[in-house]
N, C-alpha and C. Protein backbone atom coordinates (compact mmCIF):
# COMPACT_ATOMS: atom_id res chain seq x y z
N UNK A 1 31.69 30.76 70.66
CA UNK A 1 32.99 30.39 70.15
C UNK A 1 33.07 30.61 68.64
N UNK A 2 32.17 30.41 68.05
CA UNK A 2 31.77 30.12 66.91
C UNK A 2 32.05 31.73 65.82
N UNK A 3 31.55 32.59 66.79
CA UNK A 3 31.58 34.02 66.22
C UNK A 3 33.11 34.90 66.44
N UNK A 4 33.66 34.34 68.00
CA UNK A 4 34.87 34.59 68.26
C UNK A 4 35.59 34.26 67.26
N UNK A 5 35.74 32.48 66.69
CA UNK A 5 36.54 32.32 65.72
C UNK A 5 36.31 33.36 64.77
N UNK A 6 35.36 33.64 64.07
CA UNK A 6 35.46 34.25 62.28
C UNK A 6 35.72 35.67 62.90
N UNK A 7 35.64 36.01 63.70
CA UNK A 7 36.14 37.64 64.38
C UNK A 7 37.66 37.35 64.13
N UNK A 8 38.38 36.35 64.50
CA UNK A 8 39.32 36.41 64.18
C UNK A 8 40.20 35.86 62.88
N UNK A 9 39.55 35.22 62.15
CA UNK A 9 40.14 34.96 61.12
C UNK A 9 39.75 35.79 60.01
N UNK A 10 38.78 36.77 60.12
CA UNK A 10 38.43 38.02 59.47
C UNK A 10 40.06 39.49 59.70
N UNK A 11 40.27 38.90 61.36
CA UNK A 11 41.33 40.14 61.54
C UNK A 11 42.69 39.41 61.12
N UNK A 12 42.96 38.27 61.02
CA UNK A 12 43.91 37.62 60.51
C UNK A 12 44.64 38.04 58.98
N UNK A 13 43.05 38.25 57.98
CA UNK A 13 43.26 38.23 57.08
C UNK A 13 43.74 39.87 56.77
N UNK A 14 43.54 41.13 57.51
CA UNK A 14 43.72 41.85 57.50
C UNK A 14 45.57 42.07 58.42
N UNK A 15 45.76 41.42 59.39
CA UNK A 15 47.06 41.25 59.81
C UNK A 15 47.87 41.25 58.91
N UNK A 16 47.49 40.37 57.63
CA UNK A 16 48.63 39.64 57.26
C UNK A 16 49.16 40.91 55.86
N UNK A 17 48.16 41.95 56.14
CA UNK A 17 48.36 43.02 55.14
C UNK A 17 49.14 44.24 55.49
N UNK A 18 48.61 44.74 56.83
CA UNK A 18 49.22 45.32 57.72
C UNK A 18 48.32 46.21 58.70
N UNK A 19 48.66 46.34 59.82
CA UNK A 19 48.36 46.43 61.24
C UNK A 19 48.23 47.84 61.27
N UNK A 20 46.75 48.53 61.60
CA UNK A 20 46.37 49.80 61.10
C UNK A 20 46.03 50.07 62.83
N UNK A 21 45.69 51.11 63.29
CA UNK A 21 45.21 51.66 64.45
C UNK A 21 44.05 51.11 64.63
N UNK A 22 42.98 51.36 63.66
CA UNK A 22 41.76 50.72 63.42
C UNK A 22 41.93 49.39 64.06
N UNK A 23 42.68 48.46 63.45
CA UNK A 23 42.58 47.02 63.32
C UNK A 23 43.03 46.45 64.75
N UNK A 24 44.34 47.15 65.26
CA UNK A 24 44.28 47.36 66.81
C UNK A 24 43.37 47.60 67.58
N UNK A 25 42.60 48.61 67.48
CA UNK A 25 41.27 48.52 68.31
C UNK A 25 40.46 46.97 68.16
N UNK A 26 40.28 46.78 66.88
CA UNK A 26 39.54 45.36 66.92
C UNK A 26 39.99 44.34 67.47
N UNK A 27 41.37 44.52 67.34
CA UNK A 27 42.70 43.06 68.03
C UNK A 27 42.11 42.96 69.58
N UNK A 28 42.16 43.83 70.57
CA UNK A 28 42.30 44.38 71.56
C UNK A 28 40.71 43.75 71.69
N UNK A 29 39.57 44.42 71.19
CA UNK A 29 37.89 43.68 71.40
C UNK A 29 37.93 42.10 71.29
N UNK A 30 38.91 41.38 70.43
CA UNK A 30 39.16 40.28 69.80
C UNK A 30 39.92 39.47 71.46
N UNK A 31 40.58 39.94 71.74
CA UNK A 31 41.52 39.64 72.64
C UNK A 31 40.23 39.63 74.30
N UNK A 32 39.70 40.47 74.24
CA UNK A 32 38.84 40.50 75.59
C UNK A 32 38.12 39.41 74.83
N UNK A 33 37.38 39.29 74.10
CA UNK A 33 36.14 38.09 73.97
C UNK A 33 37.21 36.46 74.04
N UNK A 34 38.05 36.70 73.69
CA UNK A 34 38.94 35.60 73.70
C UNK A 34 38.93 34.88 75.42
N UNK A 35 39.56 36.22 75.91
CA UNK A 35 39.52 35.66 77.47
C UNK A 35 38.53 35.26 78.05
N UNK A 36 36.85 35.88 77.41
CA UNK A 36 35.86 35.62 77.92
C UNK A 36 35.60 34.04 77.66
N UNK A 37 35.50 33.96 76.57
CA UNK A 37 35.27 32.40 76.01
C UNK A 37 36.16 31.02 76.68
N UNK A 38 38.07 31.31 77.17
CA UNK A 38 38.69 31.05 77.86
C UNK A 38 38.00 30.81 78.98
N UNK A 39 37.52 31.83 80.07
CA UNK A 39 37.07 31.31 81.50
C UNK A 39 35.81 30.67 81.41
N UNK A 40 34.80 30.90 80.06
CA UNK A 40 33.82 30.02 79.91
C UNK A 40 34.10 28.57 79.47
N UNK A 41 34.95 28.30 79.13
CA UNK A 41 35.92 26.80 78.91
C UNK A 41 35.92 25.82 79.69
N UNK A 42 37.12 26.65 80.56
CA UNK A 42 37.94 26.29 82.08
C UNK A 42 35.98 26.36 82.47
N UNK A 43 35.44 26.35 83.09
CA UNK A 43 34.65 26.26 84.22
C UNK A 43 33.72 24.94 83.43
N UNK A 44 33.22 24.97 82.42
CA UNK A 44 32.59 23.93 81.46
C UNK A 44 33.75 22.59 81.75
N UNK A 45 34.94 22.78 81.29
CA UNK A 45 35.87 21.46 81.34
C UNK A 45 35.61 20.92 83.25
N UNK A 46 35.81 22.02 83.87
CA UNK A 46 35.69 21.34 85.26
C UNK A 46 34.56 20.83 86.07
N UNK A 47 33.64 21.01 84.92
CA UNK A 47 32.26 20.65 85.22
C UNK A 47 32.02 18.97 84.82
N UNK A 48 33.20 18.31 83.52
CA UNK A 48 32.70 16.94 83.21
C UNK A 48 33.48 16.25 83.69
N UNK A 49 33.60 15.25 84.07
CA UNK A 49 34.31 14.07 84.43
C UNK A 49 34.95 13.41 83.66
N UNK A 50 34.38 12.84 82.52
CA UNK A 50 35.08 11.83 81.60
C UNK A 50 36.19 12.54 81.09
N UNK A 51 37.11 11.78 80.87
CA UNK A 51 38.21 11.93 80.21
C UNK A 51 39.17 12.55 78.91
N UNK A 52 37.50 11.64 78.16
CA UNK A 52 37.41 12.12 76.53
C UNK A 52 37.46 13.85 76.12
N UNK A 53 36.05 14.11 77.59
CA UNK A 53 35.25 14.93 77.16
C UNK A 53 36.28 16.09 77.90
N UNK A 54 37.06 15.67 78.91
CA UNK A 54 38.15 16.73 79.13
C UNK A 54 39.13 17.02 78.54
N UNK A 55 39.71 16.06 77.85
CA UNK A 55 40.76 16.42 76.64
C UNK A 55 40.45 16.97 75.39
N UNK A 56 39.38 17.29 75.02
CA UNK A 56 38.15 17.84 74.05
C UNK A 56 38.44 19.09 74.43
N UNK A 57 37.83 19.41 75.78
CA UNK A 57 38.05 20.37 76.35
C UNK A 57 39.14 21.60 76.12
N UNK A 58 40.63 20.25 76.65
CA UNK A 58 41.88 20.84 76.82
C UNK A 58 42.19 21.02 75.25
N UNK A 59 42.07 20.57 74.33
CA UNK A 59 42.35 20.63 73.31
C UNK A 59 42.24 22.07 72.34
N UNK A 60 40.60 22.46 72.61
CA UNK A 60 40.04 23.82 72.24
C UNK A 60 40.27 24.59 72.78
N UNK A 61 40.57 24.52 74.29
CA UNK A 61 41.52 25.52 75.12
C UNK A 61 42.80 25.73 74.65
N UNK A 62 43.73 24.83 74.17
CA UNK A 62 44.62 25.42 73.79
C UNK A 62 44.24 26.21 72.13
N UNK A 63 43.44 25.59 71.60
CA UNK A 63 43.50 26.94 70.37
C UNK A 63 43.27 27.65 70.78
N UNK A 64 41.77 28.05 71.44
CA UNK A 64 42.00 29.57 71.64
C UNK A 64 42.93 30.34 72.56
N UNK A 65 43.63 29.86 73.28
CA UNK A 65 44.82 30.24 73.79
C UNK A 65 45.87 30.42 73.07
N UNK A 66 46.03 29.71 71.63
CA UNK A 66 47.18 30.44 71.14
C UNK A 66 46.32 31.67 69.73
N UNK A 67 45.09 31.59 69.52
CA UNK A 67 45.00 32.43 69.05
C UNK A 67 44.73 34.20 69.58
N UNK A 68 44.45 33.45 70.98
CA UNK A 68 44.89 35.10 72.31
C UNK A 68 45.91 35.64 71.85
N UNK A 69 46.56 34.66 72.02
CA UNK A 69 48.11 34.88 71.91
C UNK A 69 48.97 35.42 70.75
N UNK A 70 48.67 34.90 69.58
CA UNK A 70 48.63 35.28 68.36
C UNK A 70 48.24 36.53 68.17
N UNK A 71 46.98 37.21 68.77
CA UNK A 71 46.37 38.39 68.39
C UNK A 71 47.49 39.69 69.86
N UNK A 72 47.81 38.83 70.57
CA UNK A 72 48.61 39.92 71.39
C UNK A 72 50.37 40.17 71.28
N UNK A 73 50.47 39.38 70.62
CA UNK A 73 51.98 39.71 69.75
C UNK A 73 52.01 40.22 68.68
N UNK A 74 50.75 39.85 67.77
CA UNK A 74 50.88 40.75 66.95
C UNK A 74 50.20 42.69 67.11
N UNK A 75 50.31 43.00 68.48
CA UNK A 75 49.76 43.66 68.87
C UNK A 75 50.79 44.69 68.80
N UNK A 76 51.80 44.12 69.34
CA UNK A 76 53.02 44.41 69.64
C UNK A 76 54.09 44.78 67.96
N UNK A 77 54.66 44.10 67.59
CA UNK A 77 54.85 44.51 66.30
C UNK A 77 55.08 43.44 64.95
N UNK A 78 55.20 43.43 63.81
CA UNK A 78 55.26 42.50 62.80
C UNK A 78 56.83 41.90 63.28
N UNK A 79 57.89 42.37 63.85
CA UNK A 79 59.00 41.33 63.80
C UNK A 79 58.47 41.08 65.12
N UNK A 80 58.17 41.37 66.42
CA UNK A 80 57.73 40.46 67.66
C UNK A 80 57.04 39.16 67.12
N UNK A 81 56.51 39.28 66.39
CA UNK A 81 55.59 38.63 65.78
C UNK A 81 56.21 37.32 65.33
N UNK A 82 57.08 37.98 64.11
CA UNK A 82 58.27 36.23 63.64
C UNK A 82 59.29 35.88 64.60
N UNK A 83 59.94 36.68 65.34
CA UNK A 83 60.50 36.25 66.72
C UNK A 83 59.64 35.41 66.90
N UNK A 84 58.40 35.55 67.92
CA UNK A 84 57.39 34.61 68.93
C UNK A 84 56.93 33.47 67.73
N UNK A 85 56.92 33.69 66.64
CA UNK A 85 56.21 32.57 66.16
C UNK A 85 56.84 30.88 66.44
N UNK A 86 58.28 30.73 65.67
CA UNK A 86 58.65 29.49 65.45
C UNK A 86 58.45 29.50 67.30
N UNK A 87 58.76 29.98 68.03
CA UNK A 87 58.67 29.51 69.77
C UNK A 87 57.32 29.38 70.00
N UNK A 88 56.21 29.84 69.62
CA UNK A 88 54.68 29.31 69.44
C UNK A 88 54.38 27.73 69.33
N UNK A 89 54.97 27.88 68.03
CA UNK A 89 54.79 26.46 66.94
C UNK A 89 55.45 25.28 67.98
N UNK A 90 56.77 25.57 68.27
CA UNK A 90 57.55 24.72 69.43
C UNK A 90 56.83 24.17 70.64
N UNK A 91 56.47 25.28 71.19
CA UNK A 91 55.27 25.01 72.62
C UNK A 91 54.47 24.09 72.36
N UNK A 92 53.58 24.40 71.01
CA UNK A 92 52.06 23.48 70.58
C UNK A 92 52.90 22.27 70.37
N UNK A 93 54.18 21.76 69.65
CA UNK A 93 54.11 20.55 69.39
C UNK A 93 54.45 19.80 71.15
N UNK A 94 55.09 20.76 71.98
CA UNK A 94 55.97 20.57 73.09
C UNK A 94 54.37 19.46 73.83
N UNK A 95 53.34 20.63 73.72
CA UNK A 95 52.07 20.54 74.01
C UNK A 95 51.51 18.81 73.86
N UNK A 96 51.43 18.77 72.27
CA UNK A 96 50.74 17.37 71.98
C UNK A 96 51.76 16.71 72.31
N UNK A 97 53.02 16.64 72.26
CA UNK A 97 53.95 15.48 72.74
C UNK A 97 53.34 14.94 73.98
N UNK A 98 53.58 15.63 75.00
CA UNK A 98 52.53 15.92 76.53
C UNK A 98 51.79 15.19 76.69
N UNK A 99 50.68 15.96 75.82
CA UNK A 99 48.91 15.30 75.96
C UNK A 99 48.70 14.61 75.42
N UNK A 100 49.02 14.30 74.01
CA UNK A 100 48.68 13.57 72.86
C UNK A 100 49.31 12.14 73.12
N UNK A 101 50.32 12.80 72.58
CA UNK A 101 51.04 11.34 72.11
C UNK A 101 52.54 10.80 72.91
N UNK A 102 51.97 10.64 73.82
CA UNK A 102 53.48 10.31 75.03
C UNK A 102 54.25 9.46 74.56
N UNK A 103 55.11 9.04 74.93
CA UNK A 103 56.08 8.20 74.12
C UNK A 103 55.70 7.32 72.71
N UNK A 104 55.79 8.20 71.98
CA UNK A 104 54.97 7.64 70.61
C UNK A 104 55.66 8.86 69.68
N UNK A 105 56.55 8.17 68.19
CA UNK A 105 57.34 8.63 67.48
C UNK A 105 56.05 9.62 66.69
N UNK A 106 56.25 11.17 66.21
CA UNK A 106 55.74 11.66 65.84
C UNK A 106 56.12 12.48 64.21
N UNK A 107 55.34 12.62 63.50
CA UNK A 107 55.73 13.58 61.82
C UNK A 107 55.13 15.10 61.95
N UNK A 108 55.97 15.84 61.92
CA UNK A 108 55.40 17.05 61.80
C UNK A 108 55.55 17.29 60.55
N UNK A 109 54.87 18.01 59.53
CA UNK A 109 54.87 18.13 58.20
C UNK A 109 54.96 19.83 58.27
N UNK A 110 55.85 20.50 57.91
CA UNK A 110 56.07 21.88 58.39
C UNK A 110 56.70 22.89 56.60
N UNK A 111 56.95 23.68 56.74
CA UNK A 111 57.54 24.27 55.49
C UNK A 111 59.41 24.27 56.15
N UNK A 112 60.03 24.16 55.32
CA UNK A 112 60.97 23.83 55.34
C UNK A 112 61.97 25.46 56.90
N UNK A 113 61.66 26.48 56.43
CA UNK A 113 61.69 27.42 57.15
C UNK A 113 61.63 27.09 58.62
N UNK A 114 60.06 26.37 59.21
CA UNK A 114 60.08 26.68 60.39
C UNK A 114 60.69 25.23 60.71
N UNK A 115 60.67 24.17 60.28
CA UNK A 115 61.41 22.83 60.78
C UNK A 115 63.51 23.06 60.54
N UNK A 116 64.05 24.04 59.76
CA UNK A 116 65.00 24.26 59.93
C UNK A 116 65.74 24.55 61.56
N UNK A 117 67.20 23.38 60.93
CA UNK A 117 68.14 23.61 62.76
C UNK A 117 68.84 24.60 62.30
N UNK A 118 69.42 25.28 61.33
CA UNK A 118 70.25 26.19 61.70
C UNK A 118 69.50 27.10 61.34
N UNK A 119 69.95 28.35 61.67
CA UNK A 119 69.60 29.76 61.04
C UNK A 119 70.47 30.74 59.62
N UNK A 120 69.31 31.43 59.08
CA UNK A 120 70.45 31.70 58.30
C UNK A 120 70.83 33.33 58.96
N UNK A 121 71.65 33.78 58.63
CA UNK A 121 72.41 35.24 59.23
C UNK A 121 71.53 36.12 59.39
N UNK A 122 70.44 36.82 58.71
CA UNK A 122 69.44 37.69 59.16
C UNK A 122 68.47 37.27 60.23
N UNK A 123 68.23 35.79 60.13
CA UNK A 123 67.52 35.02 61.06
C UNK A 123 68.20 35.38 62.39
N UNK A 124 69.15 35.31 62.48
CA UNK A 124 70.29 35.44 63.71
C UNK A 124 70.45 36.87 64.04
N UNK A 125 70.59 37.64 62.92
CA UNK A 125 70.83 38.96 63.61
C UNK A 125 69.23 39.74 64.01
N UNK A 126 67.79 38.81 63.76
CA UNK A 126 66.52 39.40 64.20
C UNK A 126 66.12 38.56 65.08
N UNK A 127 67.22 37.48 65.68
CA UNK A 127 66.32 37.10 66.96
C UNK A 127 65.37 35.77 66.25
N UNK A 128 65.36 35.24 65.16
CA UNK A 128 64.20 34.39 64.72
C UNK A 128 64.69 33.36 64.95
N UNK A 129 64.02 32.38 65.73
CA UNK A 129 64.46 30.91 66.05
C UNK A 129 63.27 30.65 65.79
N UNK A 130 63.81 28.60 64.58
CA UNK A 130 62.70 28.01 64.39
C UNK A 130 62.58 27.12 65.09
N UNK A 131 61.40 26.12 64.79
CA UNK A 131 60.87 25.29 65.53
C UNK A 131 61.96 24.22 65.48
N UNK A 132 62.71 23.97 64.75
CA UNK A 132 63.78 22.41 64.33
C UNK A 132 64.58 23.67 65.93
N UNK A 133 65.26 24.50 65.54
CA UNK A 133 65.95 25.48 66.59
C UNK A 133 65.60 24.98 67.70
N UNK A 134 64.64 24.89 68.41
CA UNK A 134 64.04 24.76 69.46
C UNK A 134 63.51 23.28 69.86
N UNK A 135 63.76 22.35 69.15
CA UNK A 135 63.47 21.30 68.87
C UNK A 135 65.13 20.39 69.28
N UNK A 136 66.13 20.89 68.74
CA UNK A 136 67.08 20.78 68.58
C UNK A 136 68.11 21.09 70.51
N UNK A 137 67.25 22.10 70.75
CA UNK A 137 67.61 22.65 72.32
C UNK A 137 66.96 21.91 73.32
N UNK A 138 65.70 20.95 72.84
CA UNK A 138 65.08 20.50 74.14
C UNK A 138 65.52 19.47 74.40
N UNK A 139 65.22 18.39 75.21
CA UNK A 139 65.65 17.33 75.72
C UNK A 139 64.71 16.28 74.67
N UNK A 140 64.72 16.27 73.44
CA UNK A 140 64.09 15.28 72.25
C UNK A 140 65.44 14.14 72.41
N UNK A 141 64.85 12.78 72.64
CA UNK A 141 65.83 11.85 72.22
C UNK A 141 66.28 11.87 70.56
N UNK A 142 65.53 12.30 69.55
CA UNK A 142 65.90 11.80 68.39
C UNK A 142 64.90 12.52 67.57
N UNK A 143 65.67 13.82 66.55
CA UNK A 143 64.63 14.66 66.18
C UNK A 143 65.64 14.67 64.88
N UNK A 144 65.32 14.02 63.73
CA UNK A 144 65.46 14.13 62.56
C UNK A 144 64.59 15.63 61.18
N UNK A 145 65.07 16.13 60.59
CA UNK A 145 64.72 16.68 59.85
C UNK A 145 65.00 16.65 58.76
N UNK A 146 63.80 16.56 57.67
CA UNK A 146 63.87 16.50 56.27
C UNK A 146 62.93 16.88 55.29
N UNK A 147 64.28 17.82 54.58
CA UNK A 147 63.33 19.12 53.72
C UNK A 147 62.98 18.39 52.62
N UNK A 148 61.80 19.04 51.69
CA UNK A 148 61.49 18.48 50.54
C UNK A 148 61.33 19.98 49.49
N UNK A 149 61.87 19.87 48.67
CA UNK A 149 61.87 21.07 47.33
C UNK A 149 60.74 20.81 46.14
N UNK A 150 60.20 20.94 45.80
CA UNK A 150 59.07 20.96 44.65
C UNK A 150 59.53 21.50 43.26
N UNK A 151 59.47 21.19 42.25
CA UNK A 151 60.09 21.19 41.57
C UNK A 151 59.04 21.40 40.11
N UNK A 152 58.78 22.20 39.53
CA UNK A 152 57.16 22.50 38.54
C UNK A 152 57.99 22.18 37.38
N UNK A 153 57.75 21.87 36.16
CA UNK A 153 58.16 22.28 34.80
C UNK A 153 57.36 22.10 34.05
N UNK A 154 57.45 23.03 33.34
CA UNK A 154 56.06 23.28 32.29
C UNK A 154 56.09 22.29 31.13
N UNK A 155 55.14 21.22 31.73
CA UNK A 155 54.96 20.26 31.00
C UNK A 155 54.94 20.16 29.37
N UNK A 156 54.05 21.31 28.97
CA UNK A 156 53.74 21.44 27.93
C UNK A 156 54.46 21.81 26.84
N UNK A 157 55.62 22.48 27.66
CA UNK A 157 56.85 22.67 26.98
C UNK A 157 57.71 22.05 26.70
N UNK A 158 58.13 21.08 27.57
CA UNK A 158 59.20 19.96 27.85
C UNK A 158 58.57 18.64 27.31
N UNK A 159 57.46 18.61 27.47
CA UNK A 159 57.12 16.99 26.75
C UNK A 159 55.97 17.12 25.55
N UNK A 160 55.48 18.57 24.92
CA UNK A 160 54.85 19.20 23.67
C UNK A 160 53.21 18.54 24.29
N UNK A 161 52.84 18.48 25.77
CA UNK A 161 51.56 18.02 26.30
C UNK A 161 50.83 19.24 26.08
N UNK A 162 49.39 19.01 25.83
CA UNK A 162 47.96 20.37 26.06
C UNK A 162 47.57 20.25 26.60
């Protein structure tokens, strides 16, 4: 698991530059060891009993299931990519609501982007729905959102600090 991960956060870091033929071939090697590690999971989880040790289980199963996943959309192309994402992000929280934390009020701490309910017009005309989007569509009794702006000023200027 251990080597799977940095295989992929090695191709991550190269994703995020841009998606070469080369790097596809590796996605694709990345993506088979993924599945391998997957059915070595599933058969380990159905092997323990306790509870703990199955939600442990289910837990690491879902990362590497969304980093399969991750590596096979972006396989596909850089806007498939921000399309599927905020609906990613949606699933995983859909996920721990589920498993985690069942009726129990939750904080997602997000960048203002993917916790946004509306869209803005390019968002709309590429198909990008965020997670507040999708959040907003499900059956949530009570899904508040609130952005926060950061605000720098150069101290040193404004109050003569070194």
């Amino acid at each position: 698991m251990r080597t799977v991960e940095e295989h992929y956060f090695e191709l991550q870091d190269e994703m995020l530059i841009k998606i070469t033929k080369s790097l596809k071939k590796r996605m694709k090697v990345a993506i088979q060891e993924y599945e391998n590690v997957l059915k070595f999971i599933e058969i380990k989880r159905k092997n323990y009993t306790n509870p703990e040790v199955q939600r442990m289980f289910l837990l690491i199963q879902r990362g590497m299931q969304n980093r399969l996943q991750w590596l096979q959309v972006n396989l596909k192309s850089y806007l498939s990519s921000g399309i599927q994402r905020g609906f990613n992000m949606f699933q995983n929280l859909e996920w721990l609501m589920n498993h985690y934390y069942k009726n129990e009020k939750i904080i997602v701490w997000a960048h203002n982007f993917h916790i946004r309910k509306r869209r803005a017009l390019i968002a709309k005309l590429l198909g990008i729905r965020s997670v507040g989007y999708w959040l907003q569509k499900s059956i949530l009794k009570t899904f508040m959102q609130l952005g926060f702006m950061l605000v720098v000023e150069n101290l040193q200027r404004n109050y003569g600090l070194n």
